[in-house]
Protein backbone atom coordinates (compact mmCIF):
# COMPACT_ATOMS: atom_id res chain seq x y z
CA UNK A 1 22.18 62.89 4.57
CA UNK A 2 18.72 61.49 5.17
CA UNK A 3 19.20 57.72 6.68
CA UNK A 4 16.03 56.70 5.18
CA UNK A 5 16.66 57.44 1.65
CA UNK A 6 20.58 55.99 2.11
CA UNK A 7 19.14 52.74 3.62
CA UNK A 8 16.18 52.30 0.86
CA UNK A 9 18.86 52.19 -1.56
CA UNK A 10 21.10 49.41 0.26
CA UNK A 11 17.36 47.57 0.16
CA UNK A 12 17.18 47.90 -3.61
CA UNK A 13 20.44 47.04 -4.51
CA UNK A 14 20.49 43.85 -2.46
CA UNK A 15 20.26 41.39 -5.20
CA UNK A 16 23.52 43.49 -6.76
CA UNK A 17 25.53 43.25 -3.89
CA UNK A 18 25.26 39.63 -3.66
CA UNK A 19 25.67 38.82 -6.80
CA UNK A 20 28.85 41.40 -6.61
CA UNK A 21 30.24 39.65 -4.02
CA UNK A 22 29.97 36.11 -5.57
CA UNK A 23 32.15 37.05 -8.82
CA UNK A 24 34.58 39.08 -6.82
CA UNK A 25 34.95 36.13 -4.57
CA UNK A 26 35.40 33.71 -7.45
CA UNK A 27 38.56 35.59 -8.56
CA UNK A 28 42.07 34.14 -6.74
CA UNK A 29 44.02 36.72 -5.07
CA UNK A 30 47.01 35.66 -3.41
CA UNK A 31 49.20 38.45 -1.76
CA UNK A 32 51.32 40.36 -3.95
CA UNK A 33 48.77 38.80 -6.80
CA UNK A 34 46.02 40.74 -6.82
CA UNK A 35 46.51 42.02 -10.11
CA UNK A 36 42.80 40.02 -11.38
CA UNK A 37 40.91 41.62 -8.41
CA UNK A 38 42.20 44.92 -8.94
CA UNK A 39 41.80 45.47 -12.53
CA UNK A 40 38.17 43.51 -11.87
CA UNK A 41 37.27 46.54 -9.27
CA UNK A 42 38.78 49.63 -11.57
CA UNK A 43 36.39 48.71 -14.56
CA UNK A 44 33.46 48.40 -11.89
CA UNK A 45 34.02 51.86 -10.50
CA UNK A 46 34.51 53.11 -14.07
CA UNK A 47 31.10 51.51 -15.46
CA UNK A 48 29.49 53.29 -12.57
CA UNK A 49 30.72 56.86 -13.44
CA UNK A 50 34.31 57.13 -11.49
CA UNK A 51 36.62 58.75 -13.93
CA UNK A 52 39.58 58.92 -11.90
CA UNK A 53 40.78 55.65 -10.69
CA UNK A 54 43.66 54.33 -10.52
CA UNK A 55 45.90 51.71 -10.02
CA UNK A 56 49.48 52.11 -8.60
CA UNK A 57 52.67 50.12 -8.21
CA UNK A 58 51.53 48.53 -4.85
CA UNK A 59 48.41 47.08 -6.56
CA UNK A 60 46.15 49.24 -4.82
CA UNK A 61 43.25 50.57 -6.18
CA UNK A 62 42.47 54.35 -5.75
CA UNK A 63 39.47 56.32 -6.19
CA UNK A 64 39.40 59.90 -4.71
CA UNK A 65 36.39 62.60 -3.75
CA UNK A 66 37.44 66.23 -3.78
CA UNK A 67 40.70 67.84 -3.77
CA UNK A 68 42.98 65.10 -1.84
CA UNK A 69 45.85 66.65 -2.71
CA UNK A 70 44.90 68.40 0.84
CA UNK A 71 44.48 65.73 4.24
CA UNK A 72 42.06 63.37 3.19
CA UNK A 73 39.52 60.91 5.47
CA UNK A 74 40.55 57.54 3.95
CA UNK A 75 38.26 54.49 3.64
CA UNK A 76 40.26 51.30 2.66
CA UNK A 77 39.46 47.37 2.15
CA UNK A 78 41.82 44.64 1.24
CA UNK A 79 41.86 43.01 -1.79
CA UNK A 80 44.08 39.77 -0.89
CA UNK A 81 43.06 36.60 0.34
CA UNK A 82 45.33 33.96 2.95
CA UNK A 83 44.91 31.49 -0.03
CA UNK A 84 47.74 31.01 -2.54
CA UNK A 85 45.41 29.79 -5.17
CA UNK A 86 45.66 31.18 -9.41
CA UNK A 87 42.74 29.04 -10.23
CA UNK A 88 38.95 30.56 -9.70
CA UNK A 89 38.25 30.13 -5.97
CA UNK A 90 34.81 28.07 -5.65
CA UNK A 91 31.49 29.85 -4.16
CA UNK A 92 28.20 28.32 -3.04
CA UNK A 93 25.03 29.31 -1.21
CA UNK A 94 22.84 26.77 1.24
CA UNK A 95 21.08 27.63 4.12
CA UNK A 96 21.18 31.62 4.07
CA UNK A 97 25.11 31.45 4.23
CA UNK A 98 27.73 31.96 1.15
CA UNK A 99 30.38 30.23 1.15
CA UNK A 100 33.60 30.70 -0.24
CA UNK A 101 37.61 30.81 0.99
CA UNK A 102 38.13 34.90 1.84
CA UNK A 103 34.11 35.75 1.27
CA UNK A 104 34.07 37.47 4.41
CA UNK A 105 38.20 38.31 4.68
CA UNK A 106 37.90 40.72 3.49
CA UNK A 107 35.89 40.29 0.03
CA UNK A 108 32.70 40.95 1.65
CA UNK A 109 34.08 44.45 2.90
CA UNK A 110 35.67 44.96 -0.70
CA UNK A 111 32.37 44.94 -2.01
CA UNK A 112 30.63 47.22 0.67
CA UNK A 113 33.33 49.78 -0.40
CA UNK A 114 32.17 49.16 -3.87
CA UNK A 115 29.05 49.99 -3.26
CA UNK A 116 29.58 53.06 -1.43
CA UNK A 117 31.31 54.55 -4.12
CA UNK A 118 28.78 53.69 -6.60
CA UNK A 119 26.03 56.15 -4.19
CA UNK A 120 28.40 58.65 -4.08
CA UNK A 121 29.35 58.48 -7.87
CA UNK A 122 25.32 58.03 -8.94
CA UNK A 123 24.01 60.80 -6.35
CA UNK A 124 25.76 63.58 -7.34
CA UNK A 125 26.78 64.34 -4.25
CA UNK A 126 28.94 66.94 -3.58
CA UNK A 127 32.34 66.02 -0.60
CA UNK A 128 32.48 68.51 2.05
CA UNK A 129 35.88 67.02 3.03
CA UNK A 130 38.16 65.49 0.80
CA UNK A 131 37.89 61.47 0.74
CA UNK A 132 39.63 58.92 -0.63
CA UNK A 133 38.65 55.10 -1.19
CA UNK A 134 41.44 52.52 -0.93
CA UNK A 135 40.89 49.04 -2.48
CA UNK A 136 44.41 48.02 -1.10
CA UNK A 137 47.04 44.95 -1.68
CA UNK A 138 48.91 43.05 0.97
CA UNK A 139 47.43 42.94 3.88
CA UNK A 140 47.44 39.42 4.72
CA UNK A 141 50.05 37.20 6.29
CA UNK A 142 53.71 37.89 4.45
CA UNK A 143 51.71 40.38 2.22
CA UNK A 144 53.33 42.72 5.38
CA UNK A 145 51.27 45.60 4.66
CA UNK A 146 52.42 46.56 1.84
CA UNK A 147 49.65 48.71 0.36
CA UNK A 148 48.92 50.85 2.86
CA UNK A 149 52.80 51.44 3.32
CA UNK A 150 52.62 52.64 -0.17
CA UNK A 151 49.74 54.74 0.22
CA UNK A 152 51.41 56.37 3.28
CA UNK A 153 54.55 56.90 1.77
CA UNK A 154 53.07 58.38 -1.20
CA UNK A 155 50.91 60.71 1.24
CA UNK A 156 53.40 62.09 4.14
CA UNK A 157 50.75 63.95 6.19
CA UNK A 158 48.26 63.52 3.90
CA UNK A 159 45.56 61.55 6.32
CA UNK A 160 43.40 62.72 8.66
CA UNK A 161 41.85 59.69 9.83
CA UNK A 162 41.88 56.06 8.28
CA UNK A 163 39.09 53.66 8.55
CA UNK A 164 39.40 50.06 7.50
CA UNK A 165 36.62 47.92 6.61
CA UNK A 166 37.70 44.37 7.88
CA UNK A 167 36.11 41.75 10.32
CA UNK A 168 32.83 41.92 11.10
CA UNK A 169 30.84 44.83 12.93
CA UNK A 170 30.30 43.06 16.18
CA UNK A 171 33.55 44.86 17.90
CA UNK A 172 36.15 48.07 16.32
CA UNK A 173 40.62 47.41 16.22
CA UNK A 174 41.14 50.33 18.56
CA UNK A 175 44.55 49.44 19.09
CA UNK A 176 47.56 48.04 17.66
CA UNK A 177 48.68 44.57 17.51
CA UNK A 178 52.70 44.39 16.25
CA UNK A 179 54.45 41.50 14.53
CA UNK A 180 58.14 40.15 13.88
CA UNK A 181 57.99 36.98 11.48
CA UNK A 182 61.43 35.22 11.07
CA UNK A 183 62.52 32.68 9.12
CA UNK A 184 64.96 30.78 10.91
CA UNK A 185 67.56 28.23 9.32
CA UNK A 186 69.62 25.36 10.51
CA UNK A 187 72.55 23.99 8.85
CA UNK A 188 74.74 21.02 9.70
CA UNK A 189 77.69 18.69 8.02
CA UNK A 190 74.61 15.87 7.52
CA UNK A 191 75.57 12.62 5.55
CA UNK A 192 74.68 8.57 5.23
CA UNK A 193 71.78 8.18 7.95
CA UNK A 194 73.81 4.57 8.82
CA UNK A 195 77.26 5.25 7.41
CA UNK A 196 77.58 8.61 9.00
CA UNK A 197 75.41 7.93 12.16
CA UNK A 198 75.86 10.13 14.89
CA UNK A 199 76.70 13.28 13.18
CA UNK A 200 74.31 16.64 13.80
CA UNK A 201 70.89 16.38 12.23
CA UNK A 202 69.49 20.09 11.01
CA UNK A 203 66.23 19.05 12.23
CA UNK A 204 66.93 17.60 15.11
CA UNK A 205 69.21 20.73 16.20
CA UNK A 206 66.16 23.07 14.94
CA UNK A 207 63.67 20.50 17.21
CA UNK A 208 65.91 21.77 20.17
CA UNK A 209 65.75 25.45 19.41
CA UNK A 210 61.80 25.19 19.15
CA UNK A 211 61.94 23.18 22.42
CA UNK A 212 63.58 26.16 23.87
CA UNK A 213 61.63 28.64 22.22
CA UNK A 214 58.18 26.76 23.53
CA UNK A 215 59.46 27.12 27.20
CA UNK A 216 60.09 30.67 26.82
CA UNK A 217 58.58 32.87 29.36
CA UNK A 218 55.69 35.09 27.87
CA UNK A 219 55.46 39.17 28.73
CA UNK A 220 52.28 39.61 31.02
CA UNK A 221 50.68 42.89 31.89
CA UNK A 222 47.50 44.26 32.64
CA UNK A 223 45.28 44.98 29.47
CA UNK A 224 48.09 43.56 27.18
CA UNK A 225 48.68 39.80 25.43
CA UNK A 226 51.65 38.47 23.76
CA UNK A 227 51.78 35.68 21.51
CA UNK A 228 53.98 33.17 19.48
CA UNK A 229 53.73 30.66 17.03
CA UNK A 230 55.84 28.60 15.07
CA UNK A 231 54.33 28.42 11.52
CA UNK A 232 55.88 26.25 8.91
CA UNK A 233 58.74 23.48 9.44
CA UNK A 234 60.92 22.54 6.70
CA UNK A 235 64.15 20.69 5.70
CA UNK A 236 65.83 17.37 5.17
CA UNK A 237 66.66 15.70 1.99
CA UNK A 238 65.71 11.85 1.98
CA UNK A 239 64.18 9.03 4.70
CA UNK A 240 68.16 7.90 4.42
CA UNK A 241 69.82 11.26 4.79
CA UNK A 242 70.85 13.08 7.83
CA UNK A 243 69.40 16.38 7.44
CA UNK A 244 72.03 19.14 6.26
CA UNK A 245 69.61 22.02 6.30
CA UNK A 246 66.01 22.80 8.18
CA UNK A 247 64.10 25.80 8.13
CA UNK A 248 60.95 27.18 9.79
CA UNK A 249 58.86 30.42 9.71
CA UNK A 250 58.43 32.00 13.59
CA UNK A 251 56.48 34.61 14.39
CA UNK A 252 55.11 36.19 17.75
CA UNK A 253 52.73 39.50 18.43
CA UNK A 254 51.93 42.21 20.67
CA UNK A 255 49.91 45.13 21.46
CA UNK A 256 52.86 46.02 22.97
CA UNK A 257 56.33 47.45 21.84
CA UNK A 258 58.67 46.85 24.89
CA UNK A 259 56.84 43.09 24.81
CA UNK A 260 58.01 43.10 21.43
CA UNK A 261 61.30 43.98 22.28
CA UNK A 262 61.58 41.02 24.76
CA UNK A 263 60.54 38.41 22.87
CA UNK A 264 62.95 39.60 20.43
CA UNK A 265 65.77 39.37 22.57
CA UNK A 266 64.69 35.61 23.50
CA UNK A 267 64.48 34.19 20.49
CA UNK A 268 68.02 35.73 19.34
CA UNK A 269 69.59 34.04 22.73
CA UNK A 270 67.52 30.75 21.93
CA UNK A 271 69.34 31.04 18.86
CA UNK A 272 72.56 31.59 19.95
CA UNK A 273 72.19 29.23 22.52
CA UNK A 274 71.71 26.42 20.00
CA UNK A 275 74.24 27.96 17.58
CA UNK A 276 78.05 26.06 17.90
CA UNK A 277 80.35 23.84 15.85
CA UNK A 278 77.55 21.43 15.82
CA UNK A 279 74.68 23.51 13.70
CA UNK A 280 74.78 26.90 12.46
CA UNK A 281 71.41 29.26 12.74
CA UNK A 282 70.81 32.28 10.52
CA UNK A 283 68.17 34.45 10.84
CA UNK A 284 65.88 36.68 8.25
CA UNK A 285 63.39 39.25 9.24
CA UNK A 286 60.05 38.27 6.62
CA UNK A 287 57.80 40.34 8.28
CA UNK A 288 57.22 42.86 10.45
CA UNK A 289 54.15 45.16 11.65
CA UNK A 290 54.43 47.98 13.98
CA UNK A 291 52.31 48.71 17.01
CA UNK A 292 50.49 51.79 17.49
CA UNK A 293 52.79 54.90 18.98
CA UNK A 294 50.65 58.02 20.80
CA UNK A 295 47.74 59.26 18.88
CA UNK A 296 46.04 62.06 19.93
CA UNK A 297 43.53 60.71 22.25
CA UNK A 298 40.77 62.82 21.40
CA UNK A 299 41.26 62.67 17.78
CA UNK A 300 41.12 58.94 18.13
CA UNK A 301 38.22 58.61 20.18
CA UNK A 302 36.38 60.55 17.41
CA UNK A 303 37.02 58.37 14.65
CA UNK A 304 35.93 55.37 17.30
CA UNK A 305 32.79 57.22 17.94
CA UNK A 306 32.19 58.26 14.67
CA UNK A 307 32.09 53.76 14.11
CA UNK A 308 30.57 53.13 16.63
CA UNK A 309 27.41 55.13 16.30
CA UNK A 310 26.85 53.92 12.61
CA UNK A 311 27.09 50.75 14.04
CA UNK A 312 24.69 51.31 17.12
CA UNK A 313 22.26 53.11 15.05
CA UNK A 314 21.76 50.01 12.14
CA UNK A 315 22.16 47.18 14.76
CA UNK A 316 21.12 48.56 17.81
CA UNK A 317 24.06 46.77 19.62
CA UNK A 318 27.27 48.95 20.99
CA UNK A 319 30.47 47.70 19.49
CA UNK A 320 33.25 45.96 21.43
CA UNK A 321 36.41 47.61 21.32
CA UNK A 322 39.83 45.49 20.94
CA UNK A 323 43.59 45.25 19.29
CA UNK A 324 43.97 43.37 16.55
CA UNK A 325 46.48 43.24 13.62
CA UNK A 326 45.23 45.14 10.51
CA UNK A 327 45.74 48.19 7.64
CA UNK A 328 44.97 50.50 10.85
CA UNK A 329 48.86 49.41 12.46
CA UNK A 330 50.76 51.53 9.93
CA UNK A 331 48.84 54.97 10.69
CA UNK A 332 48.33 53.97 14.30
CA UNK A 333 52.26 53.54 13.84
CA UNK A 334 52.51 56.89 12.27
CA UNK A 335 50.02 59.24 14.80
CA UNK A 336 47.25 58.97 12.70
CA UNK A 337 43.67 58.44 14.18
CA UNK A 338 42.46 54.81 12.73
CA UNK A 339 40.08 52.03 13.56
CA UNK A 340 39.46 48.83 11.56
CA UNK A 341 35.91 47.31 11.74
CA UNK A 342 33.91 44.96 8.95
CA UNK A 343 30.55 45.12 7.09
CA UNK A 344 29.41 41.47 7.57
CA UNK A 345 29.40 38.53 9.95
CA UNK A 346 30.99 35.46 9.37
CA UNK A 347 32.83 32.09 10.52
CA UNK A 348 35.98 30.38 10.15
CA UNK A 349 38.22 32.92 8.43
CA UNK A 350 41.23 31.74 7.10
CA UNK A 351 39.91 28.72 6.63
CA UNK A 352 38.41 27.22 3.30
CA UNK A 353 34.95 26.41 4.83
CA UNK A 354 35.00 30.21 5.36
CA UNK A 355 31.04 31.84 5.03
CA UNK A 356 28.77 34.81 6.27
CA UNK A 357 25.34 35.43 6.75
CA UNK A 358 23.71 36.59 3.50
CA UNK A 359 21.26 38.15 5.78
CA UNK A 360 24.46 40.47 7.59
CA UNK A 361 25.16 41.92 4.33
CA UNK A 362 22.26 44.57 4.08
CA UNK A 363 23.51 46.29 7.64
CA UNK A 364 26.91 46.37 6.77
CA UNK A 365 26.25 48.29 3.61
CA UNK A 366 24.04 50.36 5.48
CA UNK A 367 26.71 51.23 8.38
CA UNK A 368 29.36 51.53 5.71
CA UNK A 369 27.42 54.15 3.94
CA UNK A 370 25.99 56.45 6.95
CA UNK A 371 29.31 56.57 7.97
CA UNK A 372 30.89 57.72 4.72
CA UNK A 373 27.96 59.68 4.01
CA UNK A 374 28.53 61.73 6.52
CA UNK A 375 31.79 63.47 4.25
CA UNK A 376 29.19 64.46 1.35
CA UNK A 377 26.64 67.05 0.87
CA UNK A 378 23.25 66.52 -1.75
């Protein structure tokens, strides 16, 4: 397709895409609860001429091009935000930024997709490979990628490559980060804080196993990083009651699977280490994400190239490549070619003074659509 024509029409729907982008980031949607969000998008697409979306069990959004009953490129953006909130999020503009909690992560990208589809559906264009766009659920925090789990269980063999619109388009996921989150519990006989002084105190027994835990030794190799984190601490009754029960959430991360492995095996001996007469631990997997396994190299570095030029040729400026966690770990998992880059640039995600640059949003939509453009025919 002709990039001038494709980019005069991000130009003229400018004012749209902002003003998209501040209702869709008005309306709460909590993993697991983006029920608001995705009914919100499935009207959209249908007042702009789809006729076949839908929305499945998973909460994802699906609207396909062409016959994708056969291997389809698929183009996805998450619809959850890190913020538990039911009430309408609040949005402001000042000083060429908007502001809002999730405007960038990943609502931003959300309505890029939007837009795409709305060329493709107004353009009569005609695919010359079947595509399919994903607005997907679950892809934050203990949301544990649960859309595009669905999406590949529904479709065994059934993607060619997978692109995911999140983050901004200064660098492209090329690779894998993994995840184990645990919740770990401590139990103990408790009692009287002065009557039963001296007996075991749940959170002072789960003080010692995160003691241990923060001295643990941390895999190191060449091009790789491991990390861990202890989350959220819980437990205890009263000021004037020795604790019977604490709790935490515990997670640590890796581009790679052996260093997975290891910290794994740590944390269960920190465990059972700390585990006697005194306190009892029990453990429960809450999440988990899987690293990448071998992809065809060349097959990947297509779909990498295939970013990066849009990219290069809007911006001017070569992408960074790096691992991150995203959508892209479950076909990266699976063999299938993926990369994860965003349509925006922004500060302080996950936070609640999270904003973008107004100004970023016209050369996102314009990388987004050269490179899903580049499936359709006039």
């Amino acid at each position: 397709m002709n990039s001038e024509k494709l980019f005069k029409w991000c130009e003229d729907h400018a004012d749209e895409q902002l003003s998209l982008l501040k209702e869709l980031a008005a309306i709460p949607s909590p993993s697991h609860h983006e029920e608001k969000r995705a009914r919100f998008i499935k009207e959209w697409l249908e007042k702009n001429g789809a006729r076949n979306v839908t929305i499945d069990e998973a909460l994802n959004v699906r609207l396909p091009f062409g016959d994708c009953t056969k291997p389809a490129y698929v183009y996805t953006a998450h619809t959850d935000v890190v913020f538990p909130d039911t009430a309408p999020l609040p949005v402001k503009e000042e000083n060429g930024r908007l502001c809002a909690p999730g405007v960038g992560d990943d609502t931003a990208n959300v309505v890029g997709l939007m837009l795409i589809a709305k060329y493709l559906l107004g353009g009569g264009f005609r695919p010359v490979d079947p595509v399919l766009f994903v607005f997907n659920s679950c892809e934050e925090g203990l949301g544990n990628l649960k859309g595009v789990r669905r999406l590949f269980d529904d479709r065994p063999g059934l993607v060619k490559e997978f692109v995911s619109f999140d983050g901004t388009y200064t660098g492209i996921v090329n690779r894998a980060v993994g995840s184990e989150r645990w919740r770990i519990r401590a139990e103990t006989c408790g009692g009287h804080s002065y009557a039963a002084f001296g007996n075991p105190n749940a959170i002072a027994w789960m003080a010692k196993l995160i003691t241990k835990l923060d001295a643990q030794p941390v895999p190191q190799a060449e091009g790789r990083k491991t990390t861990y984190n202890f989350g959220v601490i819980s437990g205890g009754t009263s000021v004037n009651t020795i604790a019977q029960s604490a709790e935490m959430l515990y997670e640590y991360r890796s581009d790679e699977k052996a260093h997975l492995a290891q910290m794994r095996d740590q944390m269960k001996k920190a465990v059972e280490e700390c585990s006697g007469d005194k306190a009892r631990f029990t453990l429960e997997v809450v999440g988990e994400r899987p690293c990448g396994a071998d992809v065809d190299p060349a097959a990947e570095e297509r779909v990498l190239s295939r970013c990066e030029k849009a990219i290069e040729e809007v911006t001017g400026v070569s992408p960074k490549r790096h691992a991150s966690s995203t959508d892209a770990n479950i076909p990266l998992s699976l063999g299938v070619p993926a990369a994860t880059f965003g349509l925006y640039i922004g500060e302080k995600a996950h936070t609640r003074e999270e904003s973008l640059e107004i100004s970023s949003l016209q050369p996102g939509l314009k990388i987004g659509l050269l490179l899903v453009s580049s499936h359709f025919a006039e």
